[in-house]
Protein backbone atom coordinates (compact mmCIF):
# COMPACT_ATOMS: atom_id res chain seq x y z
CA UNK A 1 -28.89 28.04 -25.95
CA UNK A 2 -29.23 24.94 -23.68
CA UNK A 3 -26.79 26.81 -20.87
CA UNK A 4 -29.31 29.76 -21.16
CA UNK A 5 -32.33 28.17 -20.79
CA UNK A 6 -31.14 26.03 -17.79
CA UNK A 7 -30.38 29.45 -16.41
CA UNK A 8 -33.51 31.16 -17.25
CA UNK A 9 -35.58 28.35 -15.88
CA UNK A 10 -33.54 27.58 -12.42
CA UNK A 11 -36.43 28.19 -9.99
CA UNK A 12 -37.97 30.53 -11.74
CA UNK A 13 -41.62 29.32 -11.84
CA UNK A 14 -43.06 31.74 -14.21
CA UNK A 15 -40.32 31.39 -16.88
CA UNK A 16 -40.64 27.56 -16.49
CA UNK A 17 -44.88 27.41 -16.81
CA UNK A 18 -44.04 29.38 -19.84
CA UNK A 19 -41.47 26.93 -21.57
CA UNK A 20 -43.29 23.67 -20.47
CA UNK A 21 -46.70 25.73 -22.18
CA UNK A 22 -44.17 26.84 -25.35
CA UNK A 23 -43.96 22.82 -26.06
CA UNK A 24 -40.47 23.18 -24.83
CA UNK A 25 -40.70 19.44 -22.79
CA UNK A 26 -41.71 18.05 -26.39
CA UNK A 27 -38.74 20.08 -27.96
CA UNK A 28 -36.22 18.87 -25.69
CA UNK A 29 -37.68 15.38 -25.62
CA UNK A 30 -37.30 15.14 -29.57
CA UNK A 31 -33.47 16.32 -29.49
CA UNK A 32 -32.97 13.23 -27.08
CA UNK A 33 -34.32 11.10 -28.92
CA UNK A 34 -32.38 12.47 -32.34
CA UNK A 35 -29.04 12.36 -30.57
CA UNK A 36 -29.50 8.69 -29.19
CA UNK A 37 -31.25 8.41 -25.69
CA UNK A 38 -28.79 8.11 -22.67
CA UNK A 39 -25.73 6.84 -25.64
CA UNK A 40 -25.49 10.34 -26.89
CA UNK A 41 -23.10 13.11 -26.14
CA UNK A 42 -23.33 16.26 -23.92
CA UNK A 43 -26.42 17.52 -25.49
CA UNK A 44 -28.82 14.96 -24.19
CA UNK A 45 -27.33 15.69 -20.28
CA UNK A 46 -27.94 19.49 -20.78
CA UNK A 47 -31.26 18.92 -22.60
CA UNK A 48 -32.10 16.62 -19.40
CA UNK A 49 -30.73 19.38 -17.48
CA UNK A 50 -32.97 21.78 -18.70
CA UNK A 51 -36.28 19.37 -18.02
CA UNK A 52 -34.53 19.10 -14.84
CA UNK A 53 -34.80 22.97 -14.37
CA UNK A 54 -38.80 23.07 -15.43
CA UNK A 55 -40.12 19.82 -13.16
CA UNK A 56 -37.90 20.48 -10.12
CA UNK A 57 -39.48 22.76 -7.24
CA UNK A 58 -42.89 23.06 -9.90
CA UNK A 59 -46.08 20.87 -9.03
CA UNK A 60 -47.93 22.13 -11.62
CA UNK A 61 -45.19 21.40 -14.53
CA UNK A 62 -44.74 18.24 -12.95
CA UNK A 63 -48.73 17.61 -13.17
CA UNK A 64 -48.35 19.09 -16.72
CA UNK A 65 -45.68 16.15 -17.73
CA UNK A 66 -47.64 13.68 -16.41
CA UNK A 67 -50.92 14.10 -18.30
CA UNK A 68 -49.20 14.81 -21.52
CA UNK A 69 -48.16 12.28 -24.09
CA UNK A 70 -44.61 12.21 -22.62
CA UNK A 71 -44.34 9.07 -20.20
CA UNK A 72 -44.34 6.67 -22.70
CA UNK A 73 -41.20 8.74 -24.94
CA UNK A 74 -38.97 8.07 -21.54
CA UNK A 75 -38.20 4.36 -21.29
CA UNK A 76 -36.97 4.20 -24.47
CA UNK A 77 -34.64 6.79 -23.91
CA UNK A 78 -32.57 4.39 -21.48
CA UNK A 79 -32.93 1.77 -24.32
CA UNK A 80 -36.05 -0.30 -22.71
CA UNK A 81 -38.77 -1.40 -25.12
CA UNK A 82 -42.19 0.24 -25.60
CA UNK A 83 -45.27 -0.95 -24.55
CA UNK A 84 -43.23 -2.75 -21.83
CA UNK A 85 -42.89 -6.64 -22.12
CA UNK A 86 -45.80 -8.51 -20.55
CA UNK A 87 -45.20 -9.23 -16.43
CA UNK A 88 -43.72 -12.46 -17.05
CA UNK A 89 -41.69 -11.90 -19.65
CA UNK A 90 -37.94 -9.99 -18.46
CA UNK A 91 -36.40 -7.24 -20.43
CA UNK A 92 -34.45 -8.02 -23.33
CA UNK A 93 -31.05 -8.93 -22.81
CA UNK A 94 -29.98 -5.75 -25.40
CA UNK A 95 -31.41 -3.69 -22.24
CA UNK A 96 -29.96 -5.77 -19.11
CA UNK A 97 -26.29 -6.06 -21.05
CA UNK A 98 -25.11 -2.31 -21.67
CA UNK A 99 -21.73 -0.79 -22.26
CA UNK A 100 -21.41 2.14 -19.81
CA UNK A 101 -18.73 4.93 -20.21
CA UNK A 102 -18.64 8.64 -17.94
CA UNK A 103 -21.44 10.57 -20.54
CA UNK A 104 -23.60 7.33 -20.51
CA UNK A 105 -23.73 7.15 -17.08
CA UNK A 106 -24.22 10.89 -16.65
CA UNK A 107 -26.92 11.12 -18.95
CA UNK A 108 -29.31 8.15 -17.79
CA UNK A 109 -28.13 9.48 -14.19
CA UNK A 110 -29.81 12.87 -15.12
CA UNK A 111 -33.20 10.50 -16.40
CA UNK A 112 -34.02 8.87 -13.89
CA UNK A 113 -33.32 11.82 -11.36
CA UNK A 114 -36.76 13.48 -13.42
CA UNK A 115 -38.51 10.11 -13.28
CA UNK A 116 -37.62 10.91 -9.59
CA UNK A 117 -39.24 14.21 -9.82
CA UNK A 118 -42.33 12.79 -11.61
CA UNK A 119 -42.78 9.86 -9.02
CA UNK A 120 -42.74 12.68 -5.91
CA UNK A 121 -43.82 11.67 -2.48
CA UNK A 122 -44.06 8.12 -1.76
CA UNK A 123 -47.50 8.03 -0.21
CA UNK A 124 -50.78 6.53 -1.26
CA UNK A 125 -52.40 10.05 -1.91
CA UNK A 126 -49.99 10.40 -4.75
CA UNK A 127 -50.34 6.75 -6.54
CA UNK A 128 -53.28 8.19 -8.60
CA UNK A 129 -50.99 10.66 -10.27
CA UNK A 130 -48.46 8.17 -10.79
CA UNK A 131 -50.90 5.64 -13.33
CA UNK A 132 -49.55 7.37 -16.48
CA UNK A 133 -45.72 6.60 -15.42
CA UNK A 134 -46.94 2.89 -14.45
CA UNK A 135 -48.67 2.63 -17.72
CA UNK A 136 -45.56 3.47 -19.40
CA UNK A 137 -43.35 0.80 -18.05
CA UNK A 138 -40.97 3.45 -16.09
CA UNK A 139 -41.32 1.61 -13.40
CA UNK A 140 -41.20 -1.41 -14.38
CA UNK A 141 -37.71 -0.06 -16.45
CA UNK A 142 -36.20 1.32 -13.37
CA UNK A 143 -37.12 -2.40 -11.63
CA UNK A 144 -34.94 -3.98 -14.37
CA UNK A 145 -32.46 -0.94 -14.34
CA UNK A 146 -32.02 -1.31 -10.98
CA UNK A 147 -32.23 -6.03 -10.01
CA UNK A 148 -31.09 -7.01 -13.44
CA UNK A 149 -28.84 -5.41 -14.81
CA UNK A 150 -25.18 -4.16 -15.09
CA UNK A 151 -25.33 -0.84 -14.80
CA UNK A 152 -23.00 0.48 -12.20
CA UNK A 153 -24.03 0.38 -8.81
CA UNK A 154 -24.81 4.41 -8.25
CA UNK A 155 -26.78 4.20 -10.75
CA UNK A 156 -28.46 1.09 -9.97
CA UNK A 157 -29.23 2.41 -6.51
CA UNK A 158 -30.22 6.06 -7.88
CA UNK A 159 -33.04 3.73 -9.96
CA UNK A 160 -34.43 2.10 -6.91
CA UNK A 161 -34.72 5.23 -4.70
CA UNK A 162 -37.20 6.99 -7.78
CA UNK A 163 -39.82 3.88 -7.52
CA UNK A 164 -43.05 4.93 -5.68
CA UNK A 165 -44.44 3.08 -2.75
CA UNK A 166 -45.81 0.09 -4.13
CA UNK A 167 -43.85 -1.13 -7.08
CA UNK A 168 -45.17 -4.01 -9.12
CA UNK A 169 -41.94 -6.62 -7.68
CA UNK A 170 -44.25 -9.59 -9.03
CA UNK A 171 -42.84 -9.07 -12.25
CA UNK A 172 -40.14 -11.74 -13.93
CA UNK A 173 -36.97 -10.51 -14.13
CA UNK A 174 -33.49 -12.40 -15.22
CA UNK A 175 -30.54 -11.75 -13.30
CA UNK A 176 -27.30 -12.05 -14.79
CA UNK A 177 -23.92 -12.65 -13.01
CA UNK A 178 -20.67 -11.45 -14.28
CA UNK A 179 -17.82 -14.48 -15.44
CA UNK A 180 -15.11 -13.77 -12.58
CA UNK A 181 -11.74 -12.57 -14.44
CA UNK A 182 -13.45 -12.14 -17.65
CA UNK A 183 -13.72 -7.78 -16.67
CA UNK A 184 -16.86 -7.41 -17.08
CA UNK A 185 -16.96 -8.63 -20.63
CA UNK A 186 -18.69 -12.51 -19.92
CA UNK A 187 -22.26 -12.93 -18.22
CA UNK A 188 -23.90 -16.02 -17.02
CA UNK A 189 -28.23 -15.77 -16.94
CA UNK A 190 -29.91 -17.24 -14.20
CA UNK A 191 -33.19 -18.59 -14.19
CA UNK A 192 -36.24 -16.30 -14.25
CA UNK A 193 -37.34 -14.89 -10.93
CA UNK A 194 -39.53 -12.70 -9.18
CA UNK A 195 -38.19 -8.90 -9.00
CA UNK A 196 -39.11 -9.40 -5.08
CA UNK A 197 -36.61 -12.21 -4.64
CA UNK A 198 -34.42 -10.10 -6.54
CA UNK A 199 -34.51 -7.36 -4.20
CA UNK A 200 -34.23 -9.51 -1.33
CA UNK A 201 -30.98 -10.87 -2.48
CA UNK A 202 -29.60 -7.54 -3.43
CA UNK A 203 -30.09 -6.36 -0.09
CA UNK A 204 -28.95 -9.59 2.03
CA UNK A 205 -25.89 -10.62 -0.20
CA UNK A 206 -25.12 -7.60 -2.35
CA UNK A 207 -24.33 -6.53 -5.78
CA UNK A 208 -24.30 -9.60 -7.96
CA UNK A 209 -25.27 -11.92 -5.08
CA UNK A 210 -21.77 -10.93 -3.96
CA UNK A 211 -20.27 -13.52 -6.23
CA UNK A 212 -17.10 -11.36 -7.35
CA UNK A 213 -16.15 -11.12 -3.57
CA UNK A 214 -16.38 -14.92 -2.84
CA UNK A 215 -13.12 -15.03 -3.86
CA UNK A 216 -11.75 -12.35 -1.49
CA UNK A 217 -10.68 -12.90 1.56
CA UNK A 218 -11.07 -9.37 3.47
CA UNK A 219 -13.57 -8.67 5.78
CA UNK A 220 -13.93 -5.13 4.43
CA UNK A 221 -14.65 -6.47 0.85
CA UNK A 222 -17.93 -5.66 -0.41
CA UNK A 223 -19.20 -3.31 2.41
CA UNK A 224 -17.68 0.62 0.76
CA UNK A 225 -19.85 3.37 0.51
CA UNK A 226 -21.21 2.58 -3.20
CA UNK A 227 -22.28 -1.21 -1.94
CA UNK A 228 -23.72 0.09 1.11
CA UNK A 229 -26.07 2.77 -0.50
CA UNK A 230 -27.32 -0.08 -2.94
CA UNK A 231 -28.05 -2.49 -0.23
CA UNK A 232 -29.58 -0.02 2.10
CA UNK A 233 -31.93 1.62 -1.08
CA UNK A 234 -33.10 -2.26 -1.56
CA UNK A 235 -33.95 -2.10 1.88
CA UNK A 236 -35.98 0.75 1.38
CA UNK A 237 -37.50 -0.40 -1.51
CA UNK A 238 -38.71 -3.22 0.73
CA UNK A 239 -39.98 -1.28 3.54
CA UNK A 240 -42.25 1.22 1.64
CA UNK A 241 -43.81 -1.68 -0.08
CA UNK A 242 -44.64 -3.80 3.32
CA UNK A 243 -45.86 -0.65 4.68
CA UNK A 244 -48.56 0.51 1.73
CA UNK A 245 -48.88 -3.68 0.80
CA UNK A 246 -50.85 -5.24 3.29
CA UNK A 247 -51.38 -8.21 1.22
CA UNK A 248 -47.57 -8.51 0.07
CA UNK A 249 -46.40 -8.27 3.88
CA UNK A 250 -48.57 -10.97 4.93
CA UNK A 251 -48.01 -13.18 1.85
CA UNK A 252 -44.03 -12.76 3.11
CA UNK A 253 -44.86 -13.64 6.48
CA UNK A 254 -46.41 -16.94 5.46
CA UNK A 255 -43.63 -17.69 3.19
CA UNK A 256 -40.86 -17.17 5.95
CA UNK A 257 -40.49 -21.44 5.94
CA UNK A 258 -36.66 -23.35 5.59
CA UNK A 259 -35.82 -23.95 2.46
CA UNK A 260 -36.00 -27.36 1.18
CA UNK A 261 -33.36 -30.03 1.40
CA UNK A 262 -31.48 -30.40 -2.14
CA UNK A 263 -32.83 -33.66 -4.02
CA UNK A 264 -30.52 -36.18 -4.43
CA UNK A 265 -28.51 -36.38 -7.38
CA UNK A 266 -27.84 -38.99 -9.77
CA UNK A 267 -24.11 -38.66 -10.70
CA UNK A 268 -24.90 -40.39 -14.29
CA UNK A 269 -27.11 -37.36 -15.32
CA UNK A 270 -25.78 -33.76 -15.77
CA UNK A 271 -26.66 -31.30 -13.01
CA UNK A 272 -29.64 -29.17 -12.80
CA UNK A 273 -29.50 -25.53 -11.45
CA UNK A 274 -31.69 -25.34 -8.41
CA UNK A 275 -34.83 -22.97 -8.14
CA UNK A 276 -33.46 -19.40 -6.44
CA UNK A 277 -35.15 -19.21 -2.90
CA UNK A 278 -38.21 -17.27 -2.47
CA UNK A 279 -37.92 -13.82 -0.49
CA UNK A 280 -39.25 -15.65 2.59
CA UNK A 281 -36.72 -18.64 2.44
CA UNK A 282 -33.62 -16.06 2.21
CA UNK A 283 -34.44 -13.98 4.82
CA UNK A 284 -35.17 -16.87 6.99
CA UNK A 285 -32.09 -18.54 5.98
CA UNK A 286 -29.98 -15.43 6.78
CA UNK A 287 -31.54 -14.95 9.99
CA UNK A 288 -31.07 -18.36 11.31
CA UNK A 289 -27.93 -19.64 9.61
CA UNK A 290 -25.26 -18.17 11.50
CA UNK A 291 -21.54 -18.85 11.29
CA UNK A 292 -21.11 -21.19 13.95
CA UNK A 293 -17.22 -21.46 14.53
CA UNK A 294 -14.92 -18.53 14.55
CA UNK A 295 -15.60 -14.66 14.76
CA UNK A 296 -18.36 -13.10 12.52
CA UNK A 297 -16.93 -11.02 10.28
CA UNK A 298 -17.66 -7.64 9.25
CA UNK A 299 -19.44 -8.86 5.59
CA UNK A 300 -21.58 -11.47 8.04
CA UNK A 301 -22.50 -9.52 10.78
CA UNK A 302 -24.16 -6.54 8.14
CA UNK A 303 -25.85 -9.59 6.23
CA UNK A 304 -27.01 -10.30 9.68
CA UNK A 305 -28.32 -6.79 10.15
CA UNK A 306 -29.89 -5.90 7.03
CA UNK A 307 -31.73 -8.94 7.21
CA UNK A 308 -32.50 -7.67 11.01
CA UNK A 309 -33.82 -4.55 9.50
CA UNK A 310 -36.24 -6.72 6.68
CA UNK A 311 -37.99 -8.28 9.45
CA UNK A 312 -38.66 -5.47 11.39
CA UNK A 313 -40.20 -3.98 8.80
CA UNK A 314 -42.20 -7.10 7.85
CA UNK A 315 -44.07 -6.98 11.37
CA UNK A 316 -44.08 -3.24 12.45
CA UNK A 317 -47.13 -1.64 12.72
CA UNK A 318 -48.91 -4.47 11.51
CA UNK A 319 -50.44 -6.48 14.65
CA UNK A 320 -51.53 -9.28 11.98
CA UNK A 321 -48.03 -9.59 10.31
CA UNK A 322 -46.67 -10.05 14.12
C-alpha cells in the first residue's frame, strides 16, 4: 500500500492535495511514531517516502503542513525532546550519543530531507512561514543533529544544508569528541558552547575538531569527499546567516581579537580545561597563524582557505562590516 501511494502521489498534484486533505500526513505521521521514529524498520523510510511524494514540487501541501499541528510530532521522531530545551540548556546526551546502523541512517536521512522541503527558499520573504518549524525546535534539532553530535557525517551535513537563513547559533550546545582507538564506543564532553563557535570549528578544523586525524600523518587525511561536503555546508551555514544578520556579522567583526595568552599554571593543582575560543578568535587565529617552517600541506592550506572564504563573507556587501 505504501509502494502505491508513493506512486500515485509522485508529482501528481491533484492526487497529493487529495491525500494531504484525506488526513493522510496525520496517518503516516502516527505509523512513525508506532514503529519507533528514525529506529524503526523499512516502514518508517517508505512512510517518509510517501510525505516525501505529497510536500515535494507542492507549495500549497507544503503551506498545508506547516499550519497544521504537525511540526511539533517531527523532532521527536529523530529522538529530540519536545518543547525543545531552553537556549542555554544542550540536548540531552540520549539525543547527541546515538547508535547508527544502514535503516537508521536511511530513515532520519529521508526526515530531514522534508524538514528540507518545509524550510524552502532561504530568503527573508519566507522566514514568516517558517515560525511554526522554529517554534517546534526543528531547527534548533537539526543545529544539535548537525555541531553536536555523532551522527555520521552525510548526515550531519544533509542537517545543516535544511536550516533557513538565519538560524538561532546563540544557542548552547555540548560537543563531544570520540576516545581515539576506543571505535566509536568512548566519548569525552566538552564544555558548553555557543552553536556559532561550533560551526566555526567544524568548518576550520573539521569533523570532531579533526582530533581522530592528529594522529595521522598524510596530507590527504581528513580532506575526502564526505569531510569536504561537511566543512563546505558549515561554511554555508555561515554565509547565509552574515548575509540576512546584520547584527551577528558585525558582532563577529568586533570579536575578530587574538586570543588570550594561557594563565600560568600552578603544577601543585590539577589542570583546568581552557574556555573554547570564540568564532572571532578562531578565525583570526587560523588566518594569521601560519606554519612557518616547511611546506603547507594539503590539510593546512584548505584550513587556510575555508577560513579565507569566512572572512569574505564576513565583509562582503556590507561597507560597515569592511
Amino acid at each position: 500500500a505504501l509502494l502505491l501511494l508513493q506512486s500515485l502521489a509522485h508529482q501528481n498534484a491533484d492526487i497529493q492535495k487529495i491525500l494531504a486533505f484525506s488526513g493522510a500526513f496525520e496517518k503516516l505521521l502516527d505509523i512513525v511514531a508506532g514503529e519507533g521514529g528514525v529506529e524503526g524498520g523499512v516502514v518508517v523510510q517508505d512512510c517518509l517516502a510517501v510525505v516525501d511524494a505529497m510536500l515535494r514540487f507542492n507549495s500549497s501541501n507544503q503551506n498545508y503542513f506547516r499550519e497544521l499541528s504537525l511540526p511539533p510530532r517531527i523532532p521527536p521522531l529523530l529522538l529530540y525532546p519536545t518543547p525543545p530545551p531552553p537556549p542555554n540548556v544542550p540536548a540531552p546526551q540520549e539525543f547527541s550519543l546515538q547508535f547508527w546502523d544502514e535503516q537508521k541512517l536511511a530513515n532520519a536521512g529521508m526526515l530531514v530531507g522534508i524538514i528540507s522541503l518545509l524550510t524552502g527558499s532561504k530568503t527573508k520573504a519566507a522566514e514568516p512561514s517558517l515560525r511554526p518549524l522554529e517554534a517546534a525546535g526543528i531547527f534548533r534539532c537539526l543545529v544539535e543533529l548537525g555541531l553536536s553530535s555523532n551522527a555520521p557525517a552525510p548526515l550531519k551535513t544533509q542537517a545543516l544544508l535544511a536550516l533557513p537563513s538565519r538560524p538561532n547559533l546563540a544557542v548552547h550546545i555540548t560537543p563531544y569528541l570520540p576516545v581515539p582507538g576506543s571505535n566509536g564506543e568512548e566519548w569525552d564532553r566538552l564544555p558548553e558552547q555557543e552553536a556559532l563557535g561550533a560551526l566555526v570549528g567544524v568548518a576550520l578544523d573539521g569533523e570532531y575538531g579533526g582530533i581522530l586525524l592528529a594522529a595521522e600523518n598524510d596530507a590527504d587525511v581528513g580532506l575526502g569527499k564526505e569531510e569536504l561536503e561537511l566543512r563546505w555546508a558549515a561554511v554555508g551555514v555561515f554565509d547565509n546567516l552574515v548575509t540576512n544578520d546584520q547584527t551577528a556579522r558585525l558582532a563577529l567583526v568586533a570579536s575578530l581579537t587574538p586570543p588570550p595568552p594561557p594563565p600560568a599554571r600552578d603544577p601543585t593543582q590539577p589542570m583546568v580545561p581552557l574556555d573554547p575560543l570564540t568564532p572571532g578568535q578562531h578565525l583570526l587565529s587560523a588566518l594569521v597563524d601560519l606554519p612557518t617552517t616547511g611546506k603547507i600541506g594539503r590539510r593546512a592550506a584548505t584550513k587556510i582557505q575555508i577560513a579565507c572564504a569566512l572572512l569574505s563573507a564576513l565583509v562582503r556587501g556590507s561597507e560597515k562590516a569592511k
